[in-house]
N, C-alpha and C. Protein backbone atom coordinates (compact mmCIF):
# COMPACT_ATOMS: atom_id res chain seq x y z
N UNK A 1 2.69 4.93 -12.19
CA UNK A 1 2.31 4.62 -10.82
C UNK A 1 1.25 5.61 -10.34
N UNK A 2 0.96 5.07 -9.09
CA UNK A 2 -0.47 5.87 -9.16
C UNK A 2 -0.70 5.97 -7.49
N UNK A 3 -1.22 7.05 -7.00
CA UNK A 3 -1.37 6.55 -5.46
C UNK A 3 -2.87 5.87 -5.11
N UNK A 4 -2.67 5.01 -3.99
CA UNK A 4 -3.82 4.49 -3.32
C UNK A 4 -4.67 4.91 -2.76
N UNK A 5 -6.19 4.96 -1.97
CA UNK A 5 -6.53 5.14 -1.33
C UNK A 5 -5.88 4.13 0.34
N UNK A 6 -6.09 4.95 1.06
CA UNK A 6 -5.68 3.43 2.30
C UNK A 6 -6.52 3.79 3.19
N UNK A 7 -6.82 2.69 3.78
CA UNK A 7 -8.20 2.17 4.05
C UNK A 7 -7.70 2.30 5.49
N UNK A 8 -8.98 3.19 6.36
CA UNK A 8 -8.58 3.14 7.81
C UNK A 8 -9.51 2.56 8.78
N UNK A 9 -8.80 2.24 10.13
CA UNK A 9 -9.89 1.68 10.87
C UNK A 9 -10.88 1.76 10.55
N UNK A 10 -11.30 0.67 11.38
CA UNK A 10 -13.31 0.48 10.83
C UNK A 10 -13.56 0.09 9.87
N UNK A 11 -12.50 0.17 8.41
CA UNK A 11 -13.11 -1.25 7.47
C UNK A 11 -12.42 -2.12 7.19
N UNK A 12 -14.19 -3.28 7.36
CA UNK A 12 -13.95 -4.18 7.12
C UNK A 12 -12.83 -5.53 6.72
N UNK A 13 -12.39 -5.04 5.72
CA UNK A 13 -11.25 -5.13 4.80
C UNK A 13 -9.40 -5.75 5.70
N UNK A 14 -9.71 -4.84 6.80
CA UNK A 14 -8.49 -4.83 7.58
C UNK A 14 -8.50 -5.64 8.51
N UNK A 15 -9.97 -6.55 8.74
CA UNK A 15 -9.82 -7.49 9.75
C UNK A 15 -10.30 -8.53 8.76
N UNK A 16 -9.77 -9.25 7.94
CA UNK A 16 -9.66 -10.37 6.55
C UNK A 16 -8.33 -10.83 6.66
N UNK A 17 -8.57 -12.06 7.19
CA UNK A 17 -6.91 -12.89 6.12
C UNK A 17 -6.96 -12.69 4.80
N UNK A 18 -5.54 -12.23 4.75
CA UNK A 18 -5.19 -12.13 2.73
C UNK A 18 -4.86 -13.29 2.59
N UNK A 19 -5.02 -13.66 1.21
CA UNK A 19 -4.88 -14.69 0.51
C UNK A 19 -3.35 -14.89 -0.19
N UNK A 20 -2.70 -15.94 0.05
CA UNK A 20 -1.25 -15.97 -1.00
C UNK A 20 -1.60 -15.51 -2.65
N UNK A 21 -0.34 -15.24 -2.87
CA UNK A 21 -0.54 -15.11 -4.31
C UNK A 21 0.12 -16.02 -5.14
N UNK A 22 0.50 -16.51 -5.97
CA UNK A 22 0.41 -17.34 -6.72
C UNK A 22 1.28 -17.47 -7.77
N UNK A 23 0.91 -16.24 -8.46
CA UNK A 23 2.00 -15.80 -9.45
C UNK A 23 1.87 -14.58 -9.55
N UNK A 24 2.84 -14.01 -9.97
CA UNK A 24 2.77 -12.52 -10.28
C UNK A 24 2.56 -12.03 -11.83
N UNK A 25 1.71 -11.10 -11.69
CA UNK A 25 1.05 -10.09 -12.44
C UNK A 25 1.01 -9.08 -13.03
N UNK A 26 1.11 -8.85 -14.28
CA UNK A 26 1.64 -7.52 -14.50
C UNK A 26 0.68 -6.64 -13.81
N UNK A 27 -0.80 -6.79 -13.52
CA UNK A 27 -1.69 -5.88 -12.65
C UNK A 27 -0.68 -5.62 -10.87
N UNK A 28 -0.18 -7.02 -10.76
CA UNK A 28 0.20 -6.76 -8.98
C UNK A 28 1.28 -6.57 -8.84
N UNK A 29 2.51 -6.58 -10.29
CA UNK A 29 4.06 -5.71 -10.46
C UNK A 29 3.10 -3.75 -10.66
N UNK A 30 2.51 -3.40 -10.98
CA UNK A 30 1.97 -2.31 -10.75
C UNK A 30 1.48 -1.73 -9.60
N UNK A 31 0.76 -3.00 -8.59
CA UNK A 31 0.41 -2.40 -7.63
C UNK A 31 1.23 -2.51 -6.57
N UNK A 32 2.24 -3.33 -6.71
CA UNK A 32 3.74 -2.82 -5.95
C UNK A 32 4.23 -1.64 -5.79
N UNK A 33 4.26 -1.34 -7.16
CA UNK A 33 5.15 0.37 -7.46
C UNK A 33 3.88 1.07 -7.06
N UNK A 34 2.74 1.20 -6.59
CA UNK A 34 1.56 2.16 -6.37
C UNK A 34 1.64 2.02 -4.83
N UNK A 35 2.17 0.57 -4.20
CA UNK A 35 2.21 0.98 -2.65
C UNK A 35 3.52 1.64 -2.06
N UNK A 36 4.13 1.29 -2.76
CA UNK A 36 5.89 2.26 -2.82
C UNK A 36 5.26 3.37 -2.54
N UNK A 37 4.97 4.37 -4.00
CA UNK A 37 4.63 5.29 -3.87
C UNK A 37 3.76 5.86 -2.71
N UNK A 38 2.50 5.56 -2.77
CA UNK A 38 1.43 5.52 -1.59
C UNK A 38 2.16 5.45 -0.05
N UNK A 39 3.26 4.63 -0.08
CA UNK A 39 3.96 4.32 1.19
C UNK A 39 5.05 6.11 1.80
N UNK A 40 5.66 6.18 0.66
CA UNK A 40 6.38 7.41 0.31
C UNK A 40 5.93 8.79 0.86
N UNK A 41 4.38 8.89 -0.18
CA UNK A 41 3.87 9.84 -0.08
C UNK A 41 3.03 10.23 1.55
N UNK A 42 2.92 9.25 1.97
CA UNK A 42 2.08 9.45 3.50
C UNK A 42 3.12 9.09 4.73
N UNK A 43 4.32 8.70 4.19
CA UNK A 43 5.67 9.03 5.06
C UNK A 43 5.91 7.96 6.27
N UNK A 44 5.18 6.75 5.32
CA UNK A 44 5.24 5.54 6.21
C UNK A 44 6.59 4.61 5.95
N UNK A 45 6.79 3.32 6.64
CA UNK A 45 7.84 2.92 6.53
C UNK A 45 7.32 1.05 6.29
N UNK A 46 6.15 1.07 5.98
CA UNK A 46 5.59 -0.37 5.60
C UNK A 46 4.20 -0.06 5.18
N UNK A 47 3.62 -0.87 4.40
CA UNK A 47 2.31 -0.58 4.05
C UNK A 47 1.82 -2.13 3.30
N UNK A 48 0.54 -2.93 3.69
CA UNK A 48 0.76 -4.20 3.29
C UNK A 48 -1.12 -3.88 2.24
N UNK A 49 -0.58 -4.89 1.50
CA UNK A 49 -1.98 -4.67 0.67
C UNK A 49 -3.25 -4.33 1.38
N UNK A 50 -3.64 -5.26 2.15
CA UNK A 50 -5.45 -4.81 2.90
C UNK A 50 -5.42 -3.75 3.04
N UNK A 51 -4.21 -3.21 3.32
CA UNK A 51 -4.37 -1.58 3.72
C UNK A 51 -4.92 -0.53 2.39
N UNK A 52 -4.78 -0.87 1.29
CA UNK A 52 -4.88 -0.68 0.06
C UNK A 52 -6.74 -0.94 -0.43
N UNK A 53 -7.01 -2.31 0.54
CA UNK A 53 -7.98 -2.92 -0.17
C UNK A 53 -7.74 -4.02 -1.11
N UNK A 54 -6.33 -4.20 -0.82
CA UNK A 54 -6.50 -5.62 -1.83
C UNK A 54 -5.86 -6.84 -0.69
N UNK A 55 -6.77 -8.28 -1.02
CA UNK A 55 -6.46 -9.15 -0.11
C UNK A 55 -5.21 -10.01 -0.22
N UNK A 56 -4.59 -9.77 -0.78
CA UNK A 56 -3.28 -10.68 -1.32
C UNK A 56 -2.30 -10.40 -0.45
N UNK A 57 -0.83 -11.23 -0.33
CA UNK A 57 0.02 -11.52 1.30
C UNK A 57 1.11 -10.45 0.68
N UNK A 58 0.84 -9.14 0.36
CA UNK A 58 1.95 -8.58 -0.09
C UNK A 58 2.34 -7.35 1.00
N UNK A 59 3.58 -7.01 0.94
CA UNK A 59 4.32 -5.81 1.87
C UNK A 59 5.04 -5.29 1.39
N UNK A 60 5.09 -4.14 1.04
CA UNK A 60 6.06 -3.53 0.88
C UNK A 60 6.64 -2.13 2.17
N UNK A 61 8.41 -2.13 2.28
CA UNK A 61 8.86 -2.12 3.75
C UNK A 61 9.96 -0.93 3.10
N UNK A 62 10.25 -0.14 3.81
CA UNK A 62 11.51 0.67 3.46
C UNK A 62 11.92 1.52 4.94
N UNK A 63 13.06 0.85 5.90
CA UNK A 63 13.23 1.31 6.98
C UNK A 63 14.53 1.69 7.07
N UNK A 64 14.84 1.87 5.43
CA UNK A 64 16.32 2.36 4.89
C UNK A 64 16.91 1.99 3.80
N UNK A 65 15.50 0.53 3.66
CA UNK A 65 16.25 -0.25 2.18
C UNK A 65 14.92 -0.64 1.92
N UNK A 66 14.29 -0.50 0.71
CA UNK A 66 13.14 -0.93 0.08
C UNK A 66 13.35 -2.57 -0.08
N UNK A 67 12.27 -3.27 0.12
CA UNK A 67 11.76 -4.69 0.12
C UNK A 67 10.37 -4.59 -0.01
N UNK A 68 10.12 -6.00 -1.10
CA UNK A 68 8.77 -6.17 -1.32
C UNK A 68 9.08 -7.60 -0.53
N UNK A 69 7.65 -7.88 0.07
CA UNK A 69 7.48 -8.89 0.08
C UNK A 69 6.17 -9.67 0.32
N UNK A 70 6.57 -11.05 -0.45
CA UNK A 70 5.14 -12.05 -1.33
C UNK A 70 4.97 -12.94 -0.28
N UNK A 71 3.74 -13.06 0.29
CA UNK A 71 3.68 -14.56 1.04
C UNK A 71 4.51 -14.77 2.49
N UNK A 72 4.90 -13.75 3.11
CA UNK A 72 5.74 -13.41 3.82
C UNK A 72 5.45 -14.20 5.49
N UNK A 73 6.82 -15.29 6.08
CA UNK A 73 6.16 -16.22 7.42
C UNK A 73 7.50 -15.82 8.20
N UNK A 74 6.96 -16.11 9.26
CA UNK A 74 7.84 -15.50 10.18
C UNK A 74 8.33 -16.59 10.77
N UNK A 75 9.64 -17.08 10.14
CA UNK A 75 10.77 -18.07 10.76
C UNK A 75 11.53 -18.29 12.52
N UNK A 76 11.23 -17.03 12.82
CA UNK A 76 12.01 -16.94 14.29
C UNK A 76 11.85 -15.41 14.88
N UNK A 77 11.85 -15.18 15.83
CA UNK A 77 11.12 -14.27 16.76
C UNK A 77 12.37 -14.31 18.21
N UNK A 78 13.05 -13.30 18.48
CA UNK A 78 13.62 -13.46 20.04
C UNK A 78 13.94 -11.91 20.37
N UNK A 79 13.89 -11.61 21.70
CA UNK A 79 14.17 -10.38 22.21
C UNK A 79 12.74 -10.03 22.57
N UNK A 80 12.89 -8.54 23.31
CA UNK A 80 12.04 -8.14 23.32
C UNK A 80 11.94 -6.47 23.37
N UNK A 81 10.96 -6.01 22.40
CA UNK A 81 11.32 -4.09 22.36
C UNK A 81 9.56 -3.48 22.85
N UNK A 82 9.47 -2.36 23.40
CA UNK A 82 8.34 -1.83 23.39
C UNK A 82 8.49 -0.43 23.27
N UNK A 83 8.05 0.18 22.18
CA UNK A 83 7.77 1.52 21.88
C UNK A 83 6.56 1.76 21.13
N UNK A 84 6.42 3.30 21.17
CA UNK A 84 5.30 3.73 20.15
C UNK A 84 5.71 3.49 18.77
N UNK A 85 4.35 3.00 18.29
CA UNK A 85 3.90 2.57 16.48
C UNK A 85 2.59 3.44 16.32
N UNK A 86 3.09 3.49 15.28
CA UNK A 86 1.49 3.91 14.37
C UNK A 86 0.99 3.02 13.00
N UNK A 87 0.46 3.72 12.46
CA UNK A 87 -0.13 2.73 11.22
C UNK A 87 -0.92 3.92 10.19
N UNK A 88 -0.68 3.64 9.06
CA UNK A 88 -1.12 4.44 8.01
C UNK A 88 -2.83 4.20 8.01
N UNK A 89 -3.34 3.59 8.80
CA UNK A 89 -4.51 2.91 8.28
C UNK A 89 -5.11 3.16 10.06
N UNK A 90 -4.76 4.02 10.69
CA UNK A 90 -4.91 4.86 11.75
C UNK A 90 -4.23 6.05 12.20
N UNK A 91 -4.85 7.23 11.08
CA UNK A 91 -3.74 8.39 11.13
C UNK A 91 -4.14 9.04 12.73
N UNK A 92 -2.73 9.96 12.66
CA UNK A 92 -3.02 10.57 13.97
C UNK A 92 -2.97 10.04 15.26
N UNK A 93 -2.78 8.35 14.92
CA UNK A 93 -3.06 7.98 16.80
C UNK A 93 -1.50 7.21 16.94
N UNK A 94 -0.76 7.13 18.09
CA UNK A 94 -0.02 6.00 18.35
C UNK A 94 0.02 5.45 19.16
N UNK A 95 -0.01 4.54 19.92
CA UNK A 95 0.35 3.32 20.42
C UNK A 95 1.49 2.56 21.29
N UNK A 96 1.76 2.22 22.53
CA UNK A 96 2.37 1.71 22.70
C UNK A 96 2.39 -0.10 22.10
N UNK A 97 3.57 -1.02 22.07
CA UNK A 97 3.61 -2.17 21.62
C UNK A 97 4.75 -2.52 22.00
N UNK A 98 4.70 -3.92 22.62
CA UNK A 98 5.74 -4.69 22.79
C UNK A 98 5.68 -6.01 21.73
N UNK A 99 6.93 -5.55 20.97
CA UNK A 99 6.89 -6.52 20.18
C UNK A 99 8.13 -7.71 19.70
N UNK A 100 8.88 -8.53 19.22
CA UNK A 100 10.16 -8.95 19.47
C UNK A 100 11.18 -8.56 18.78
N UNK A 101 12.26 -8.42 19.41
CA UNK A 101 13.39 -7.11 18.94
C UNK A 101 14.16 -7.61 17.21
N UNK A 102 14.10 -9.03 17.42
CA UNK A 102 14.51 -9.57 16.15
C UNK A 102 13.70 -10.39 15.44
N UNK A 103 13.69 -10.34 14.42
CA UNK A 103 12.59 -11.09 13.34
C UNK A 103 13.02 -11.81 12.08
N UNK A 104 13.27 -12.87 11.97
CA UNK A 104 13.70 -13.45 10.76
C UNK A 104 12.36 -13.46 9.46
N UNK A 105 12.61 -13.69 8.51
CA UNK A 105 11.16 -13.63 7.64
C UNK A 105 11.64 -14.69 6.24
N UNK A 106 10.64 -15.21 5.91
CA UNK A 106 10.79 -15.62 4.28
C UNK A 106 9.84 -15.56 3.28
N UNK A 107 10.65 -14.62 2.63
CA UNK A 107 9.44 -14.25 1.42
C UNK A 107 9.91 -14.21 0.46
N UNK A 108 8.98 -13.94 -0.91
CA UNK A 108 9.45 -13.97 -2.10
C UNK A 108 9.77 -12.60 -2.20
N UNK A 109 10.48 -11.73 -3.40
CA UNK A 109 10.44 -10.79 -3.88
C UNK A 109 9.40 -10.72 -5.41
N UNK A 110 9.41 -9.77 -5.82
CA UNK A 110 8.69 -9.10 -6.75
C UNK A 110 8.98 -10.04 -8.17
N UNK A 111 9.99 -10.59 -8.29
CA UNK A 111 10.07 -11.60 -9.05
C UNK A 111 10.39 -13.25 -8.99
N UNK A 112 9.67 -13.05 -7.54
CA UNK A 112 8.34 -14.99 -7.18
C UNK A 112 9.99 -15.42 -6.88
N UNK A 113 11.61 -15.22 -6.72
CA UNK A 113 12.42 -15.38 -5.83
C UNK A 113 12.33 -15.24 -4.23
N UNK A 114 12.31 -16.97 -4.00
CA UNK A 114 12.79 -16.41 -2.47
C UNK A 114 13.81 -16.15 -1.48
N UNK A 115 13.76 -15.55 -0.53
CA UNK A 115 14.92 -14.61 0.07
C UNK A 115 14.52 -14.82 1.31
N UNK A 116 15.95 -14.66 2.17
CA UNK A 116 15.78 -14.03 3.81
C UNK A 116 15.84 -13.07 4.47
N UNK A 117 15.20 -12.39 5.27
CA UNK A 117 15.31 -10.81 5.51
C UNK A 117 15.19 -11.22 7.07
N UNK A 118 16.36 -10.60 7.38
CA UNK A 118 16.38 -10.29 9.01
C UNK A 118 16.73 -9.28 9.70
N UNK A 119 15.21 -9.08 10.28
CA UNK A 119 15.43 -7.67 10.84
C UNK A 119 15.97 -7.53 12.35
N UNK A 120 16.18 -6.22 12.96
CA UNK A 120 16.13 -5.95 13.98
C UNK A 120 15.64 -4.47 14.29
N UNK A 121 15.48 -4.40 15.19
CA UNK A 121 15.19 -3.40 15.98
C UNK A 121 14.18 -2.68 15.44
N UNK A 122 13.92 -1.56 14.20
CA UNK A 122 12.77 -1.04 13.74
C UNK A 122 11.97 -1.77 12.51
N UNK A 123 13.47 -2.45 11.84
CA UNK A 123 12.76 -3.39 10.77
C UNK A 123 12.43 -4.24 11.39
N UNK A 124 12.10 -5.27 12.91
CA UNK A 124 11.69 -6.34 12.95
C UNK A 124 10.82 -5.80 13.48
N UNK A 125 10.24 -4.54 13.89
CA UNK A 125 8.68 -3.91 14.59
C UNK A 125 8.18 -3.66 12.90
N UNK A 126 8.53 -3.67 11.85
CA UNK A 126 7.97 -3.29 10.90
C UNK A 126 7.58 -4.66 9.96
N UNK A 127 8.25 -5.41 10.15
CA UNK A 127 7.87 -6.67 9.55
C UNK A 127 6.76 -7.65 10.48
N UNK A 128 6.94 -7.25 11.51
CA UNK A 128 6.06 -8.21 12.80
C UNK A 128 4.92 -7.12 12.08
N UNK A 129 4.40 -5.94 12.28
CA UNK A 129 3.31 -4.92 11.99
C UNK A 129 2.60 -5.23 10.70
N UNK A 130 3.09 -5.37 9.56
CA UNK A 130 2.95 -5.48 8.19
C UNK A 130 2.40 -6.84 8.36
N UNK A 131 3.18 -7.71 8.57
CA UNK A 131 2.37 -9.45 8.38
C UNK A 131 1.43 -9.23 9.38
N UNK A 132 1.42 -8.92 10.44
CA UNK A 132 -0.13 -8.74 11.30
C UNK A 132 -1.45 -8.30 10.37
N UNK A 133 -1.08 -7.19 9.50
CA UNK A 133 -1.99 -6.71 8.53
C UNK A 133 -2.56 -7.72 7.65
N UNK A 134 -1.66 -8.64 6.87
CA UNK A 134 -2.04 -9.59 6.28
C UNK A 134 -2.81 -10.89 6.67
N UNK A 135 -2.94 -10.94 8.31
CA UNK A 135 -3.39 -11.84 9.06
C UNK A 135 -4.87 -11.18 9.96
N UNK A 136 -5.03 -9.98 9.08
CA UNK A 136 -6.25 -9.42 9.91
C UNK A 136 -6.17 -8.41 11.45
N UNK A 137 -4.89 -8.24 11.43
CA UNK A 137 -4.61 -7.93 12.86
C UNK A 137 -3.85 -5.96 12.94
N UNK A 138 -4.73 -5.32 13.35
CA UNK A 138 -4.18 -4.08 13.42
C UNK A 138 -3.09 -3.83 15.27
N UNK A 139 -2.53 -3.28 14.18
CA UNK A 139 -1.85 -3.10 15.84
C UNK A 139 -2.56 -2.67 16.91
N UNK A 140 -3.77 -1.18 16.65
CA UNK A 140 -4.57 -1.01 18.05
C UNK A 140 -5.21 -2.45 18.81
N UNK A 141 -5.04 -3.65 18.69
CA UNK A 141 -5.17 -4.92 19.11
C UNK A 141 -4.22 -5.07 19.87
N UNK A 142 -2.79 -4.56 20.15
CA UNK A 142 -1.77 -4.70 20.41
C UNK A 142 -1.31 -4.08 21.33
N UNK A 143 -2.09 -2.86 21.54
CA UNK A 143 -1.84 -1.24 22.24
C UNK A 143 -1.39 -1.64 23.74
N UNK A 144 -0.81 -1.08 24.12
CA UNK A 144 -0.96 -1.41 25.79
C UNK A 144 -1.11 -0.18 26.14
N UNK A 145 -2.02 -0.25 26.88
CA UNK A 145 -2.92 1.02 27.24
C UNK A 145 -3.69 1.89 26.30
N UNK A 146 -3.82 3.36 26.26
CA UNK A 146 -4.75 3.93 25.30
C UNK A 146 -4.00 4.42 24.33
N UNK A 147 -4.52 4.29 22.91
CA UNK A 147 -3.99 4.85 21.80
C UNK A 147 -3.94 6.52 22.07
N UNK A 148 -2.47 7.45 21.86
CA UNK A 148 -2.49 8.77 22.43
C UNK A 148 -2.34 9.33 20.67
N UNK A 149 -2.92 10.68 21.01
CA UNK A 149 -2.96 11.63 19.36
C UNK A 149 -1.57 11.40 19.28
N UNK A 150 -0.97 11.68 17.80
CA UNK A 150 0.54 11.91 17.42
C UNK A 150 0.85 13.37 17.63
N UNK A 151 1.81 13.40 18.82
CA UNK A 151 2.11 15.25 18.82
C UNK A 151 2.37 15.94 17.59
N UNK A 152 1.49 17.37 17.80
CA UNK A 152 1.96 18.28 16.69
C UNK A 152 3.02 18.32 16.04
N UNK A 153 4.31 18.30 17.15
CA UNK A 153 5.58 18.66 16.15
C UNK A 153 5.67 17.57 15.31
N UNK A 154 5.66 16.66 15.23
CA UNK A 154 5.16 15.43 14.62
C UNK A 154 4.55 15.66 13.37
N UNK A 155 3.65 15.99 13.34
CA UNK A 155 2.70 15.71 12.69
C UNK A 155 2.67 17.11 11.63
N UNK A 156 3.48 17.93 11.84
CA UNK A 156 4.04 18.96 11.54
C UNK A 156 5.22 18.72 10.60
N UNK A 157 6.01 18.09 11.03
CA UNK A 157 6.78 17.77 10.25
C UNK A 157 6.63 16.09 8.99
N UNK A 158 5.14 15.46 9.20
CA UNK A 158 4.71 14.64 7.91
C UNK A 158 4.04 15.37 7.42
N UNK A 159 3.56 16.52 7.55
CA UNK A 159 2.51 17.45 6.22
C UNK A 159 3.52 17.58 5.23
C-alpha cells in the first residue's frame, strides 16, 4: 500500500462527477487499501476517490468501523444535525453544515456485493460528505457562513 497525494481546493478534479465502476480491479482493490491508508495517515474519517484524483464512485469511511463503498445512492435522508466539518481536501479550515441526522445508503463493497449501511449521527454527516465528493460537490458549498481556521489545540493534536 502506498499513500496518496489528495488533492485540495481549487482542483479541478473535485468539481467532476465520478464515474461508476463496473468491475473491480486488481489496480482499484489496491487503490482501496492506498485510501485506507492515506485516510489513516491524515486522520480523516472518509476520503472518496476525486479526492485522490481518481474519478470513479468509490469511498472509503471509518467512523469506528471501516467500509468501502462502490457506486454508493442515497436511499433515505430524515432529521436534521448542524455542526462543524472539515475535509481532507481543505486542510486547516472548518465549516459549519446542516446536514440530515440519518442516512440510509446502498452500495457495493470491495467485492462488487451489495449491502445496506445506515448511518446516524457522524456516520450519516460522513456518508452525505463523501457522496457529495463523488457528485462534484465540496462541502465549502455547504458552509453556512465563513469557513473558520481549525484551532490549534486541534490541529496539535492531528500532527
Amino acid at each position: 500500500m502506498a499513500l496518496r497525494t489528495i488533492r485540495t481546493l481549487g482542483d479541478e478534479i473535485l468539481t467532476k462527477k465520478a464515474k461508476e465502476v463496473k468491475t473491480m480491479t486488481p489496480h482499484l482493490r489496491e487503490m482501496i487499501g492506498d485510501m485506507f491508508e492515506t485516510m489513516y495517515e491524515t486522520d480523516g474519517v472518509g476520503l472518496a476517490a476525486p479526492q485522490i484524483g481518481v474519478l470513479k464512485r468509490i469511498v472509503v469511511i471509518d467512523c469506528g468501523e471501516p467500509y468501502v463503498l462502490i457506486n454508493p445512492v442515497i436511499l433515505e435522508k430524515d432529521g436534521v444535525q448542524t455542526g462543524s466539518e472539515g475535509c481532507l481536501s481543505v486542510p486547516g479550515k472548518l465549516g459549519v453544515v446542516t446536514r440530515a441526522k440519518h442516512c440510509k445508503v446502498r452500495a457495493l463493497n470491495e467485492n462488487m456485493e451489495e449491502y445496506i449501511i445506515d448511518g446516524e449521527d457522524l456516520l450519516a454527516r460522513c456518508l452525505q460528505h463523501e457522496i457529495d465528493h463523488l457528485d462534484g460537490i465540496v462541502f465549502t458549498e455547504k458552509v453556512e457562513g465563513e469557513l473558520m481556521d481549525v484551532p490549534a489545540d486541534l490541529e496539535d493534536e492531528e500532527a
